[in-house]
PDB file of N, CA and C in Angstrom:
ATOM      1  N   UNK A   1       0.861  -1.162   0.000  1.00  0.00           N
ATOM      2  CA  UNK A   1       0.000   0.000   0.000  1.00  0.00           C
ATOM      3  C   UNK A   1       0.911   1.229   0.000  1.00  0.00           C
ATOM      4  N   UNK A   2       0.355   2.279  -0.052  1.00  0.00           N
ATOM      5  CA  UNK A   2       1.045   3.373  -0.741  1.00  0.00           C
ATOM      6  C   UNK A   2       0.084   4.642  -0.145  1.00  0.00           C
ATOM      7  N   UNK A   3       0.893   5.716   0.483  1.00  0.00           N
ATOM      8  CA  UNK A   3       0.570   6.713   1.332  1.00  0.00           C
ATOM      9  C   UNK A   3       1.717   7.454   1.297  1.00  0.00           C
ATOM     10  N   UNK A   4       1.382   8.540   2.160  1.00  0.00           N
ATOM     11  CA  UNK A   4       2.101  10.179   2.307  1.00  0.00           C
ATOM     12  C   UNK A   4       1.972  10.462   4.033  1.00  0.00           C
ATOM     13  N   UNK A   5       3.755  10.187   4.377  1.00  0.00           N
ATOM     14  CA  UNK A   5       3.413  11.483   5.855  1.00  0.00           C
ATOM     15  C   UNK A   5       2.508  12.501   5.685  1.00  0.00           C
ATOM     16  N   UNK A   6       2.008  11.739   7.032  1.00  0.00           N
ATOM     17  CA  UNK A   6       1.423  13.629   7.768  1.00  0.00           C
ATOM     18  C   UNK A   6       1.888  13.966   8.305  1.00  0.00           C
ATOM     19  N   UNK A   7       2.555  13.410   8.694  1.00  0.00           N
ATOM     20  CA  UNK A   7       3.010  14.061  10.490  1.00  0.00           C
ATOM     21  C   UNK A   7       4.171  12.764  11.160  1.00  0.00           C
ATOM     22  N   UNK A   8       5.621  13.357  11.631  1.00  0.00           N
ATOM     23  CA  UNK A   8       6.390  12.322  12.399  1.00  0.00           C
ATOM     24  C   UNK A   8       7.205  13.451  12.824  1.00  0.00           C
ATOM     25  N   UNK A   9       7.429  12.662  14.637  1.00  0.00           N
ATOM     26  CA  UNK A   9       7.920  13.323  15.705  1.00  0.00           C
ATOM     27  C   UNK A   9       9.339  12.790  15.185  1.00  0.00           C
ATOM     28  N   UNK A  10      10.532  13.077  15.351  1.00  0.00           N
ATOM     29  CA  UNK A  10      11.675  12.470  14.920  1.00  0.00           C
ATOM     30  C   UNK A  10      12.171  12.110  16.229  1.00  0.00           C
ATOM     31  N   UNK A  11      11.916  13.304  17.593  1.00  0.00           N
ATOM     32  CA  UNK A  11      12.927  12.891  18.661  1.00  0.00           C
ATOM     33  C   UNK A  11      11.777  11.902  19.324  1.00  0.00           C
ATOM     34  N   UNK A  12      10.898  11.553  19.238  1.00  0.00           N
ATOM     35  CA  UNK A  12       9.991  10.677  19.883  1.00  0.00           C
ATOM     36  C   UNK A  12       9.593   9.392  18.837  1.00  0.00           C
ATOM     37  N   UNK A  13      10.150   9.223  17.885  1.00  0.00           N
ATOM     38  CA  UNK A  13      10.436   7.895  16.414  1.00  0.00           C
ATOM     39  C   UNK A  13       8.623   7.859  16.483  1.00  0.00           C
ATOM     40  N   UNK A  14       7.186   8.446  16.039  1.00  0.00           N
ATOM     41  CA  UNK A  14       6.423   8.260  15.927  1.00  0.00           C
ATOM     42  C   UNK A  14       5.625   9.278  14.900  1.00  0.00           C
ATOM     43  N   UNK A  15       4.367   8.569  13.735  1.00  0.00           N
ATOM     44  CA  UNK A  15       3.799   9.806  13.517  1.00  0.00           C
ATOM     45  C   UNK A  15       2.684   8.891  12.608  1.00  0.00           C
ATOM     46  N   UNK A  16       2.214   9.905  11.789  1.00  0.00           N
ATOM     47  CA  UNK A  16       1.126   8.872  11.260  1.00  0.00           C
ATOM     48  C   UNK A  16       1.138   9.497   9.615  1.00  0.00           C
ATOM     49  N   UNK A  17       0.722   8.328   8.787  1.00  0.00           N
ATOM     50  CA  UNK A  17       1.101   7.943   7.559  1.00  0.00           C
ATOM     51  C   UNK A  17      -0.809   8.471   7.377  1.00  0.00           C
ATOM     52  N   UNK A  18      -0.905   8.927   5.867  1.00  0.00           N
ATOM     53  CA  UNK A  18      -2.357   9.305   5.019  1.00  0.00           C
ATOM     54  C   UNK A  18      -2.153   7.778   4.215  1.00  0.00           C
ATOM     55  N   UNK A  19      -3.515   7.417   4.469  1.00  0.00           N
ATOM     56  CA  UNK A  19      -3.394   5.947   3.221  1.00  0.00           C
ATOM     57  C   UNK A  19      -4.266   6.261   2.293  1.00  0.00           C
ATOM     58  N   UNK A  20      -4.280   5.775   0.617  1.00  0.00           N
ATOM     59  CA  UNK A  20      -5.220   6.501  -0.012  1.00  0.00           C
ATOM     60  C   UNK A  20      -6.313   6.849   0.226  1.00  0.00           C
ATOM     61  N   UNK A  21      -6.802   5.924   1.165  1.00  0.00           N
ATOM     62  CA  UNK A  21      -8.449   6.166   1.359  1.00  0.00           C
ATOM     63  C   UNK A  21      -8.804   7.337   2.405  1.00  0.00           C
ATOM     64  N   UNK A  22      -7.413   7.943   2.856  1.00  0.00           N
ATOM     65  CA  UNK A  22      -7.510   9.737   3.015  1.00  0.00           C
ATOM     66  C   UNK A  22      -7.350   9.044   5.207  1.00  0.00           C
ATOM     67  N   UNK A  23      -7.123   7.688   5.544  1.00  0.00           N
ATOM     68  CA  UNK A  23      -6.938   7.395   6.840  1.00  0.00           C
ATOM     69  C   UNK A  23      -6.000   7.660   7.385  1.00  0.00           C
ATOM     70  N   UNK A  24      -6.041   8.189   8.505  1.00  0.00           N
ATOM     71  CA  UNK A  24      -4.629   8.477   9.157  1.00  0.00           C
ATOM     72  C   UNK A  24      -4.188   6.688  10.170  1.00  0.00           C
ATOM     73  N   UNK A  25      -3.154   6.816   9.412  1.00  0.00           N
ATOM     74  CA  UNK A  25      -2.431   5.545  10.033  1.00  0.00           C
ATOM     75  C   UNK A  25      -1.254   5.624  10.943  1.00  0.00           C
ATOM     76  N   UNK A  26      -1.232   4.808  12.158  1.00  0.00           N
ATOM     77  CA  UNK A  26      -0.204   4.836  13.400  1.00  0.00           C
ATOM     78  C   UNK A  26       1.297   4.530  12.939  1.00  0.00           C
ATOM     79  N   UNK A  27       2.054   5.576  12.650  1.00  0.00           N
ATOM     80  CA  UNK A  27       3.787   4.285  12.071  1.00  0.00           C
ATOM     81  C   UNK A  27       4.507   4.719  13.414  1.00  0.00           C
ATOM     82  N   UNK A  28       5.646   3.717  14.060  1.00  0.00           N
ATOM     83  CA  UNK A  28       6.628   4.014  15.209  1.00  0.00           C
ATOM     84  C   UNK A  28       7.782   3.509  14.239  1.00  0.00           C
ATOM     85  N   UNK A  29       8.541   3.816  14.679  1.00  0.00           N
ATOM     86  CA  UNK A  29      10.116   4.484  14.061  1.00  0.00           C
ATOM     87  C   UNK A  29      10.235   2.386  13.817  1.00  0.00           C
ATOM     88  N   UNK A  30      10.090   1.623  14.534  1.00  0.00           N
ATOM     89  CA  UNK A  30      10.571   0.137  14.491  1.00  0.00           C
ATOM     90  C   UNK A  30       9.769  -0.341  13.038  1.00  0.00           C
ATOM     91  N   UNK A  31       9.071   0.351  12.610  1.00  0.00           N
ATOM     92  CA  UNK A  31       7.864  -0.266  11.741  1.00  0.00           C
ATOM     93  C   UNK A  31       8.959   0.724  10.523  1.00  0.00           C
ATOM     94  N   UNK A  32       9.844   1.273  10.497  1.00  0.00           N
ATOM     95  CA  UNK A  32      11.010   1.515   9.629  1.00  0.00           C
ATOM     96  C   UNK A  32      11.695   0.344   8.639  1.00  0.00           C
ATOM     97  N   UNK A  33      11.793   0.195   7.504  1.00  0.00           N
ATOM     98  CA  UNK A  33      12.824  -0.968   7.054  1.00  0.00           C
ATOM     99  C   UNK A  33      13.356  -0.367   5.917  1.00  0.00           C
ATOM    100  N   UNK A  34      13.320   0.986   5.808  1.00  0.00           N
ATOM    101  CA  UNK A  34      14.388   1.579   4.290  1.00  0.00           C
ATOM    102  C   UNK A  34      14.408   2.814   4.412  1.00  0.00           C
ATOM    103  N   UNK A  35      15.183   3.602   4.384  1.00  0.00           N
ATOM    104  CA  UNK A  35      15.120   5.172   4.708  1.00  0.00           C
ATOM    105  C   UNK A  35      16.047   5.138   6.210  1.00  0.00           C
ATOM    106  N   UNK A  36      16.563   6.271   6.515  1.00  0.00           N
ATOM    107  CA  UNK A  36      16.678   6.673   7.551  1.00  0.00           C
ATOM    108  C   UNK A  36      15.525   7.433   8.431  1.00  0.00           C
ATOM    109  N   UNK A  37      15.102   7.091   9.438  1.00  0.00           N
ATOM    110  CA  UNK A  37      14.268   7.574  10.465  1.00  0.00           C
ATOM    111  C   UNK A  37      13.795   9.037  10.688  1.00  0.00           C
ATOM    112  N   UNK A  38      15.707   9.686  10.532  1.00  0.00           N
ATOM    113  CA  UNK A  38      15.705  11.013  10.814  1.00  0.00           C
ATOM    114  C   UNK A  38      15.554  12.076   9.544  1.00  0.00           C
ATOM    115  N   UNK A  39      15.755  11.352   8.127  1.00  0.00           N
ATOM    116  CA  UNK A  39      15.577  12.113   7.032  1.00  0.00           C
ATOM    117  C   UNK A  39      13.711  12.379   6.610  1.00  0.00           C
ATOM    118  N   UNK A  40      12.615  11.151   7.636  1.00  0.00           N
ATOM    119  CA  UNK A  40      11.577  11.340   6.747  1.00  0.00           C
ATOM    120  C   UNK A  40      10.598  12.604   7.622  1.00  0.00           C
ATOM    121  N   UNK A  41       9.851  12.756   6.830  1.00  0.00           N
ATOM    122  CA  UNK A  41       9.619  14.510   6.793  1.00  0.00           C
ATOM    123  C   UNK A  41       7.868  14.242   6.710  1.00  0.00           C
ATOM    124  N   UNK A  42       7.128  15.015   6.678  1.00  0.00           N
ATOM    125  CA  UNK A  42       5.545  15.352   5.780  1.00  0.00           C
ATOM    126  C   UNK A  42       5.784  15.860   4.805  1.00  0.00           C
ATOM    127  N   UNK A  43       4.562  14.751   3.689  1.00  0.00           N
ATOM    128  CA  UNK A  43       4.848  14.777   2.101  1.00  0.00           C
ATOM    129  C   UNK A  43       5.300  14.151   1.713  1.00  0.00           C
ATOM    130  N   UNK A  44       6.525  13.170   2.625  1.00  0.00           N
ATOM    131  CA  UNK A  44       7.260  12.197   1.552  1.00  0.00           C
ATOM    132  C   UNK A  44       6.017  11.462   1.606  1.00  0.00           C
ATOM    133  N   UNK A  45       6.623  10.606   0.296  1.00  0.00           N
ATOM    134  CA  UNK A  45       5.994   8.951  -0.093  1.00  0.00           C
ATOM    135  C   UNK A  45       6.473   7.921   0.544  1.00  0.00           C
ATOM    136  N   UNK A  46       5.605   6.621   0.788  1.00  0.00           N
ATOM    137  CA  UNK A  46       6.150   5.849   1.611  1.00  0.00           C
ATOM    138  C   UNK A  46       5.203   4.471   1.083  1.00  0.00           C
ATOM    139  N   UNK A  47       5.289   3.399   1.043  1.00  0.00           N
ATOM    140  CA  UNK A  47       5.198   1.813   0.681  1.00  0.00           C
ATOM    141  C   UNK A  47       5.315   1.869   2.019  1.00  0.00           C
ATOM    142  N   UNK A  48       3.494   0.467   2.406  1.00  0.00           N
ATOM    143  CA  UNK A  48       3.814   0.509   3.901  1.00  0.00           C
ATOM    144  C   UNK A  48       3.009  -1.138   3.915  1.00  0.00           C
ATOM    145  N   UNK A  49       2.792  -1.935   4.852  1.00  0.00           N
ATOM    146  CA  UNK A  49       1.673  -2.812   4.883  1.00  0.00           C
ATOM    147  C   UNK A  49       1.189  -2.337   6.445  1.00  0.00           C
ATOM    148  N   UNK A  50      -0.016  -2.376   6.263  1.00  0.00           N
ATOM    149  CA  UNK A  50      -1.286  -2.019   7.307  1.00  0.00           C
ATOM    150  C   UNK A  50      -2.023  -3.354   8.155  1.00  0.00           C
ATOM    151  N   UNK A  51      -0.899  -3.535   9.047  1.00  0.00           N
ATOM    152  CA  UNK A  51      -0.718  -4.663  10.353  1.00  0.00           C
ATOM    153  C   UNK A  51      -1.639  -4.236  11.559  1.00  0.00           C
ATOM    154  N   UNK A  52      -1.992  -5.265  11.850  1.00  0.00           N
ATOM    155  CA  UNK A  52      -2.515  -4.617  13.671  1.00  0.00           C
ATOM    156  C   UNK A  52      -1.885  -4.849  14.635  1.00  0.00           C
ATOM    157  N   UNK A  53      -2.217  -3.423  15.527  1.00  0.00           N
ATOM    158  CA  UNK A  53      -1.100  -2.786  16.337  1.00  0.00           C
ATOM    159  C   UNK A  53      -1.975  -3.204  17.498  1.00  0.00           C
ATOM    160  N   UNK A  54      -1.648  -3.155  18.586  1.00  0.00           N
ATOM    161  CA  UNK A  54      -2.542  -3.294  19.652  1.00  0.00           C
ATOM    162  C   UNK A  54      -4.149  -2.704  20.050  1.00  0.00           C
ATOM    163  N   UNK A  55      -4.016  -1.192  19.450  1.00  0.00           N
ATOM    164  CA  UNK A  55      -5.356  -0.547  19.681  1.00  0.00           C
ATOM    165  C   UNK A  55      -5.738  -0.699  18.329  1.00  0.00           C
ATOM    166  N   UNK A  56      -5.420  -0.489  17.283  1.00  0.00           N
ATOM    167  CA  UNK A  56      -6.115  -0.375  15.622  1.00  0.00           C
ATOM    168  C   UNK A  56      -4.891  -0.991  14.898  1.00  0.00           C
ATOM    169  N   UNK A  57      -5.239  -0.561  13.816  1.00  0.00           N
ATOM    170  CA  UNK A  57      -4.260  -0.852  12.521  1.00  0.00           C
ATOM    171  C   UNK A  57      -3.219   0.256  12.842  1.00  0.00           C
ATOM    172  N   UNK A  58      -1.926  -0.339  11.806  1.00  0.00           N
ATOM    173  CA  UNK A  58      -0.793   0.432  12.272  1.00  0.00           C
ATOM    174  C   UNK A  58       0.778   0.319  11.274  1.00  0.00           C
ATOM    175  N   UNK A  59       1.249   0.807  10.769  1.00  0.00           N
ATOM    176  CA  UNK A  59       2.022   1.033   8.995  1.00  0.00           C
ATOM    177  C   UNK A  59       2.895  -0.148  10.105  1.00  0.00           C
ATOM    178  N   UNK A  60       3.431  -1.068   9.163  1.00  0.00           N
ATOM    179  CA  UNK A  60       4.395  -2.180   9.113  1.00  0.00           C
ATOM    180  C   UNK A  60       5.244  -1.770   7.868  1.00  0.00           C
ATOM    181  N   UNK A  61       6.973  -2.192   7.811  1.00  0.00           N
ATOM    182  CA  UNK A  61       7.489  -2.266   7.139  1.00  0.00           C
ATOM    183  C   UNK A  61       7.779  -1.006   5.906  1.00  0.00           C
ATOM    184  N   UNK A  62       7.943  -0.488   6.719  1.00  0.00           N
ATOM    185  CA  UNK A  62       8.087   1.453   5.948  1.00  0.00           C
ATOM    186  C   UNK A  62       8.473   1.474   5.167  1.00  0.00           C
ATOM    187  N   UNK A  63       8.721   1.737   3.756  1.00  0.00           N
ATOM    188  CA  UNK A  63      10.187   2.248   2.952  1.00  0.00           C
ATOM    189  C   UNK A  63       9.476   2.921   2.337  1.00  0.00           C
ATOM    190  N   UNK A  64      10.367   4.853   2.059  1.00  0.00           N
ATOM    191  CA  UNK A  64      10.230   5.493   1.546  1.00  0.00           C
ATOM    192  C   UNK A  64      10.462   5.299  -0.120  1.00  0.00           C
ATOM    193  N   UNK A  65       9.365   6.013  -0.681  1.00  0.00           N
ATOM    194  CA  UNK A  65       9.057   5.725  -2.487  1.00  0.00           C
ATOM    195  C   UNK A  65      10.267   6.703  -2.950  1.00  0.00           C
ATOM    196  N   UNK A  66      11.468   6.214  -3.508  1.00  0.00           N
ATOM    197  CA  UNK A  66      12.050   7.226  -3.942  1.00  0.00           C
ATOM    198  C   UNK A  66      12.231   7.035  -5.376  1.00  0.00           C
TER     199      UNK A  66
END
């Protein structure tokens, strides 16, 4: 699946990913597997799979679309 930061805390590794269907999704810095942590921003692109997290769904396996 395929989405766009909204929003990530860098000094706290957390933030949440837009999935097409316009949902805000939970990512934590561990759910990372390509990119550096500290380079991703709001707006980038990102390839994610949408796993369940303890309370809801939640981005698995991050890598930024470059």
């Amino acid at each position: 699946m395929e989405g766009t930061i909204k929003s990530y805390d860098t000094e706290h590794g957390f933030g949440y990913i837009k999935d097409p269907e316009g949902n805000d999704i939970f990512m934590h810095i561990t759910g990372i597997i390509s990119g550096t942590p500290k380079e991703i921003k709001p707006g980038d692109k990102v390839k994610f799979v949408k796993a369940k997290g303890p309370h809801n769904f939640q981005a698995a396996k991050i890598e930024l679309a470059r």
